[in-house]
N, C-alpha and C. Protein backbone atom coordinates (compact mmCIF):
# COMPACT_ATOMS: atom_id res chain seq x y z
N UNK A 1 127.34 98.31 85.61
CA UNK A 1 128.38 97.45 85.06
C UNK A 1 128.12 96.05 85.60
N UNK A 2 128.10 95.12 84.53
CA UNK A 2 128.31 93.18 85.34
C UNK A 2 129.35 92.90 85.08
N UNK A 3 129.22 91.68 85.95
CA UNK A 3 130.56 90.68 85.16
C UNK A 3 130.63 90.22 84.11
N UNK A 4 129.60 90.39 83.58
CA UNK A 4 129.94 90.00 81.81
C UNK A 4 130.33 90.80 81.22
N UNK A 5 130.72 92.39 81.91
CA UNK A 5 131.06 93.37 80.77
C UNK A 5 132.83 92.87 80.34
N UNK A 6 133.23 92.97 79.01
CA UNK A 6 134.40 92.94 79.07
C UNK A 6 135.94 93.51 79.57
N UNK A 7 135.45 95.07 79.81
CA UNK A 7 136.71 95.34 80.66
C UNK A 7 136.36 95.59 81.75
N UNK A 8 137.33 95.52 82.72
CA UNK A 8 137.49 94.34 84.09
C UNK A 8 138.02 95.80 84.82
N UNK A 9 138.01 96.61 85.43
CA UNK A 9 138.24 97.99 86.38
C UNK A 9 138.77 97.62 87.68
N UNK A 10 140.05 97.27 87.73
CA UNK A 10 141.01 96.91 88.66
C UNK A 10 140.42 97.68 90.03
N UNK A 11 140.43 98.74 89.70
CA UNK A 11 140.13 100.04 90.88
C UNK A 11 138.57 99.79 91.79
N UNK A 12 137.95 98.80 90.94
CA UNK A 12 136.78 98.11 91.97
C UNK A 12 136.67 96.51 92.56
N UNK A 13 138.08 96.30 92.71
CA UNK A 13 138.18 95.30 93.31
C UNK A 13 137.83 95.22 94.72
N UNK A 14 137.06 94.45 95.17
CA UNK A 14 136.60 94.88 96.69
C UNK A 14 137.41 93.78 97.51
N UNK A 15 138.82 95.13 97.79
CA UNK A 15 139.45 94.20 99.17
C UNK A 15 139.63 95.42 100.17
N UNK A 16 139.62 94.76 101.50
CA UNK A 16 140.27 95.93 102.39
C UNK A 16 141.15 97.11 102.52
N UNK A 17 140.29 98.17 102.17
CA UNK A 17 140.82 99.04 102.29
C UNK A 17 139.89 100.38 100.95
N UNK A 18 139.57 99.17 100.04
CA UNK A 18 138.84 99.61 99.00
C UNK A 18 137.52 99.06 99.27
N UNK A 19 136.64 99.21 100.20
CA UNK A 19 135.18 98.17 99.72
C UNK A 19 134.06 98.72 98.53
N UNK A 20 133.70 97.69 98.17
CA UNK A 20 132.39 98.14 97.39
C UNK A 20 131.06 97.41 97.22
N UNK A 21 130.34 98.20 97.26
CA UNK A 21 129.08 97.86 97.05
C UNK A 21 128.33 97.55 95.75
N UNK A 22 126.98 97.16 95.39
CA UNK A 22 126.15 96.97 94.30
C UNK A 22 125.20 98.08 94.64
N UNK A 23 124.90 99.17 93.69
CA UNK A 23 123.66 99.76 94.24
C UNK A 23 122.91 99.83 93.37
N UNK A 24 121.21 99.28 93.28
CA UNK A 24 120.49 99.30 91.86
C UNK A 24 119.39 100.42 92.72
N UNK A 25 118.91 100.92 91.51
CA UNK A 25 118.22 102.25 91.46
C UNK A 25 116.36 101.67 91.53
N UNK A 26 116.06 101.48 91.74
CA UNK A 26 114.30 101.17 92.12
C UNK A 26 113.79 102.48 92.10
N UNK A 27 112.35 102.12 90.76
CA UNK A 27 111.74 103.62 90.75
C UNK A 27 110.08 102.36 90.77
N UNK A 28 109.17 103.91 91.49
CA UNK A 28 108.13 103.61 91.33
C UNK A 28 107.60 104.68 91.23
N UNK A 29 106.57 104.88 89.98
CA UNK A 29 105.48 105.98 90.22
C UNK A 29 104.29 105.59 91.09
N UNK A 30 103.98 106.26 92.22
CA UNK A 30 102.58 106.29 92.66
C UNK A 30 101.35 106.66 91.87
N UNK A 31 100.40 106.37 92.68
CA UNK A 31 99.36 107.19 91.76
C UNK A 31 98.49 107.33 92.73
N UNK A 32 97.79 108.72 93.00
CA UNK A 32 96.85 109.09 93.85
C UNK A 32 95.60 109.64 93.82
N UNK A 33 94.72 109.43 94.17
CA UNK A 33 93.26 109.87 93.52
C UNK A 33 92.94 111.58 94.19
N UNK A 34 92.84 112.19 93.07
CA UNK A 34 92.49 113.33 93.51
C UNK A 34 90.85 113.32 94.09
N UNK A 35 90.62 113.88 95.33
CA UNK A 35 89.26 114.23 95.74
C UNK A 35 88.34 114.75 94.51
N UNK A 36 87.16 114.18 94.07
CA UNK A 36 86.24 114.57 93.05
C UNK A 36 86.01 116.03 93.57
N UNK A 37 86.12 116.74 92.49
CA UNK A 37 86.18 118.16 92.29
C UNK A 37 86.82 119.49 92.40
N UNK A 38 87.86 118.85 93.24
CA UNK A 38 89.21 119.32 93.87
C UNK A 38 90.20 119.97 92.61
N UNK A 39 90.43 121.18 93.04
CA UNK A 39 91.72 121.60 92.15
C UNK A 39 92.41 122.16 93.47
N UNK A 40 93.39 121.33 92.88
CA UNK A 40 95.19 121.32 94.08
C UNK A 40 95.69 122.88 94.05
N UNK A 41 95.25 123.37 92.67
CA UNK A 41 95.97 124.52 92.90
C UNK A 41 95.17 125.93 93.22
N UNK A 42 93.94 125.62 93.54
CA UNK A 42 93.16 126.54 94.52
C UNK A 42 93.43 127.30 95.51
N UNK A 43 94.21 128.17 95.41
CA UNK A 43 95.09 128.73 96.88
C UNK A 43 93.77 128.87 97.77
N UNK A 44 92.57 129.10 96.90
CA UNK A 44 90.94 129.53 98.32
C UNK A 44 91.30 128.76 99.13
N UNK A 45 91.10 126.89 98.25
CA UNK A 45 90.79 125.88 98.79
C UNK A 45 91.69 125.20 99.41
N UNK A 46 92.83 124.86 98.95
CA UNK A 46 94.32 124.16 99.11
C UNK A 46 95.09 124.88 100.15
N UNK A 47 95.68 125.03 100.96
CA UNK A 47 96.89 125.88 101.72
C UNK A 47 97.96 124.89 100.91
N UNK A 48 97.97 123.82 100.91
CA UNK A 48 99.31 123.06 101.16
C UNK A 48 99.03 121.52 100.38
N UNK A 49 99.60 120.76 99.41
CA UNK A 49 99.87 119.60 99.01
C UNK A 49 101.27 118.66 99.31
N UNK A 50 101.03 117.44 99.34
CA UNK A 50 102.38 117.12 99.38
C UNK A 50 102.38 115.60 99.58
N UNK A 51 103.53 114.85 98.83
CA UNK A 51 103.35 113.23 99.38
C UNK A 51 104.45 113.18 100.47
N UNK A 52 104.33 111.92 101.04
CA UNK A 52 105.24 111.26 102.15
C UNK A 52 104.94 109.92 101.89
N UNK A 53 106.00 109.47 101.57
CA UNK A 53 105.74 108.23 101.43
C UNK A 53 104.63 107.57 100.49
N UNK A 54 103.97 106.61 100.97
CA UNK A 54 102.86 105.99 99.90
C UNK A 54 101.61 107.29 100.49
N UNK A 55 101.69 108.36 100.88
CA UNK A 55 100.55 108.88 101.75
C UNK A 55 100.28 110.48 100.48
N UNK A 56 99.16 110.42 99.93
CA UNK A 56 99.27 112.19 99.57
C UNK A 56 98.75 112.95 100.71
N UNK A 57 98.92 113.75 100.98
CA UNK A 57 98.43 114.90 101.90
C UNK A 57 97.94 116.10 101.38
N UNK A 58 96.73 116.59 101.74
CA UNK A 58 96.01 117.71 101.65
C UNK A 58 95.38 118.62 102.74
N UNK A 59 96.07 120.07 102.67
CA UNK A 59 96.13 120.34 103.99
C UNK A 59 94.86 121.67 103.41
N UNK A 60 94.05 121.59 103.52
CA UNK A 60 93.04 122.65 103.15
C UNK A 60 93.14 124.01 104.21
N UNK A 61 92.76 125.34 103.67
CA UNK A 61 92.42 126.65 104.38
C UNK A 61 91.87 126.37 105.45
N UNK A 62 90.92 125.84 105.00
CA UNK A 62 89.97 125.57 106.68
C UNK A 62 90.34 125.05 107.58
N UNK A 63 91.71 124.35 107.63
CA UNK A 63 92.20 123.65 108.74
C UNK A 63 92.10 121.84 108.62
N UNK A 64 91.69 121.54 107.46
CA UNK A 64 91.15 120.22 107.82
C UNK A 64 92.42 119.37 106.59
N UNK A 65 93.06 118.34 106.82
CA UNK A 65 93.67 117.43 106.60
C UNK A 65 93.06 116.42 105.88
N UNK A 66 93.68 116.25 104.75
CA UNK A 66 93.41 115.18 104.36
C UNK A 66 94.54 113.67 103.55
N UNK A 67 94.28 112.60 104.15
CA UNK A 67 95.43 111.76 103.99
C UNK A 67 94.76 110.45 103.14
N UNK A 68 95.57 110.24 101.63
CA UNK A 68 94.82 109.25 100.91
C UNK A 68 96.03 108.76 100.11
N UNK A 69 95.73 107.11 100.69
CA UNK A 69 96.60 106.11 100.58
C UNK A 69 96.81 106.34 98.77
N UNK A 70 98.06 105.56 98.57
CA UNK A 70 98.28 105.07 97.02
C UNK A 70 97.28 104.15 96.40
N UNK A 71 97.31 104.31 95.06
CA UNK A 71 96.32 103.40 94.20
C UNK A 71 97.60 102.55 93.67
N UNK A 72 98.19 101.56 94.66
CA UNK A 72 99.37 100.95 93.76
C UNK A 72 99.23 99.40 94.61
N UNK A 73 99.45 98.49 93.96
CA UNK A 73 99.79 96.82 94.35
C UNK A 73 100.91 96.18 94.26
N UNK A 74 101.62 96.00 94.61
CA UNK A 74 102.91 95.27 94.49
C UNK A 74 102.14 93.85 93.52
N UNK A 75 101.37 92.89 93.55
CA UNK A 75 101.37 92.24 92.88
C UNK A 75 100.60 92.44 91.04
N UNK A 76 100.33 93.78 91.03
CA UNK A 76 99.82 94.26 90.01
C UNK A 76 100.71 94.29 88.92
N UNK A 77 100.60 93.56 87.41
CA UNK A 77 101.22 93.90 86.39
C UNK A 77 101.71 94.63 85.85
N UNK A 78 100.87 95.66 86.09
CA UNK A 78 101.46 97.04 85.77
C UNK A 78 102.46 97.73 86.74
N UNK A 79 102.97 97.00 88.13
CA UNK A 79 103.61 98.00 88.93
C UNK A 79 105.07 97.20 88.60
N UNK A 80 105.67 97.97 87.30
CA UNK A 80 107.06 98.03 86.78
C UNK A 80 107.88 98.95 87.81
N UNK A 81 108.55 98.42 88.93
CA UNK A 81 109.08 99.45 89.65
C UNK A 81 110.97 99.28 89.47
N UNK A 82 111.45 98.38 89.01
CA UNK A 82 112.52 98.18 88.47
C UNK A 82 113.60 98.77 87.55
N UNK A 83 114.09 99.28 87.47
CA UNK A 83 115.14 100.41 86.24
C UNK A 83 116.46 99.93 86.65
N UNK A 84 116.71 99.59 85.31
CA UNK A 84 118.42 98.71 85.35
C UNK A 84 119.22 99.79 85.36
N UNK A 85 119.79 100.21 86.62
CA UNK A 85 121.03 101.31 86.65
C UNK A 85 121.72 101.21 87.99
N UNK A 86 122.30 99.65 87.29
CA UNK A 86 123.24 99.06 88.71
C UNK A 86 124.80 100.27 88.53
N UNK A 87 124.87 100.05 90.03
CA UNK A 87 126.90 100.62 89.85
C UNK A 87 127.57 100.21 90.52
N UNK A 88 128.61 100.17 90.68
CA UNK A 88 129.75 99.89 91.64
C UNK A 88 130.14 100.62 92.27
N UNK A 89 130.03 101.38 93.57
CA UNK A 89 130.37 102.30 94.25
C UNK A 89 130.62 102.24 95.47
N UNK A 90 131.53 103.31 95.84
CA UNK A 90 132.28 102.83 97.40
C UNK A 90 131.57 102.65 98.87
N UNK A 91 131.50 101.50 98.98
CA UNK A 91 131.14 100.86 100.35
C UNK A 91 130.70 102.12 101.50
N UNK A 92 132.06 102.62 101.83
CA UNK A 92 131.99 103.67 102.77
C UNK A 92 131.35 105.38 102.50
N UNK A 93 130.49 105.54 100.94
CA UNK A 93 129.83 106.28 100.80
C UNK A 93 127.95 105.78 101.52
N UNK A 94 128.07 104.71 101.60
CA UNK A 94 126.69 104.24 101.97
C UNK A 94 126.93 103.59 103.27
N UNK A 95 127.44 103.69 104.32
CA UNK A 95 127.96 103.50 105.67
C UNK A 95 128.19 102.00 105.95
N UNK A 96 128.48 101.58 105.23
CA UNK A 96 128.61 99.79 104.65
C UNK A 96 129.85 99.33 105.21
N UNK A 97 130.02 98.51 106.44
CA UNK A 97 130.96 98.05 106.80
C UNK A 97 131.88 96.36 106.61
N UNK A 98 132.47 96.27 106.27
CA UNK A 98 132.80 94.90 105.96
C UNK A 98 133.25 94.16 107.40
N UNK A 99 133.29 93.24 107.74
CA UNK A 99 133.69 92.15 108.76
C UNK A 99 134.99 91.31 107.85
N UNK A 100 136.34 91.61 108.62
CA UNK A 100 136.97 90.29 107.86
C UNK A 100 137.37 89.11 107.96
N UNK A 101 136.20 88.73 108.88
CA UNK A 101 135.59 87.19 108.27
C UNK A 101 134.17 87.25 108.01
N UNK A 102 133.77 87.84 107.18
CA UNK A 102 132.75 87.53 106.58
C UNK A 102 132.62 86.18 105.31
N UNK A 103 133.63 85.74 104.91
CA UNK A 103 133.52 84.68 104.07
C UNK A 103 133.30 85.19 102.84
N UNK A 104 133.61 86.30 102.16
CA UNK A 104 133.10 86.23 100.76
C UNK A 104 133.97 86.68 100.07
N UNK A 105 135.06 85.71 100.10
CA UNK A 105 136.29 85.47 99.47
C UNK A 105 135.97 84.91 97.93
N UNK A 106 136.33 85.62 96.84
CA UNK A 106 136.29 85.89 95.45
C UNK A 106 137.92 85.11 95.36
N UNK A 107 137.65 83.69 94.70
CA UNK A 107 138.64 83.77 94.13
C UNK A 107 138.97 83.30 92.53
């Protein structure tokens, strides 16, 4: 929801007692290079797959680990990581504390 929408939702007015927040949704797909010749779903070969973070992980039978960064750039054209799905939601669901003097008096 913005402020340009036309109706106006009394019930998210952010004063004491009610706070609220903006929360926008950020997506990014990674992308990770599979090892040349590798099938993930090799139970011989594979014990275990998995990402963390920008990191894939490959945990092979034999014991041996393997950790390979993202194929992604923040300044790359193609890395659309943005998705418009702002909301208005309560402050104290996201541990968000207000100060009241913080100055950000709406009037």
């Amino acid at each position: 929801m913005s402020t340009t929408d036309s109706q106006y939702n009394k019930s998210n007015k952010n004063v004491k007692g009610n706070r609220k927040v903006v929360t926008a949704n950020y997506c990014l797909k990674a992308v990770f290079k599979i090892p040349d010749g590798l099938d993930l779903e090799d139970k011989n070969v594979v014990e275990e797959w998995f990402v963390d973070g920008q990191y894939f992980n490959i945990i092979y039978t034999d014991g041996r680990t393997e950790i390979i960064n993202w194929e992604w750039d923040a300044n790359d054209d193609r890395a659309e990581y943005y998705c418009p799905d702002e909301e208005i939601e309560n402050a104290e669901d996201y541990n968000i504390e207000y100060s009241e003097d913080e100055g950000y008096d709406a009037k």
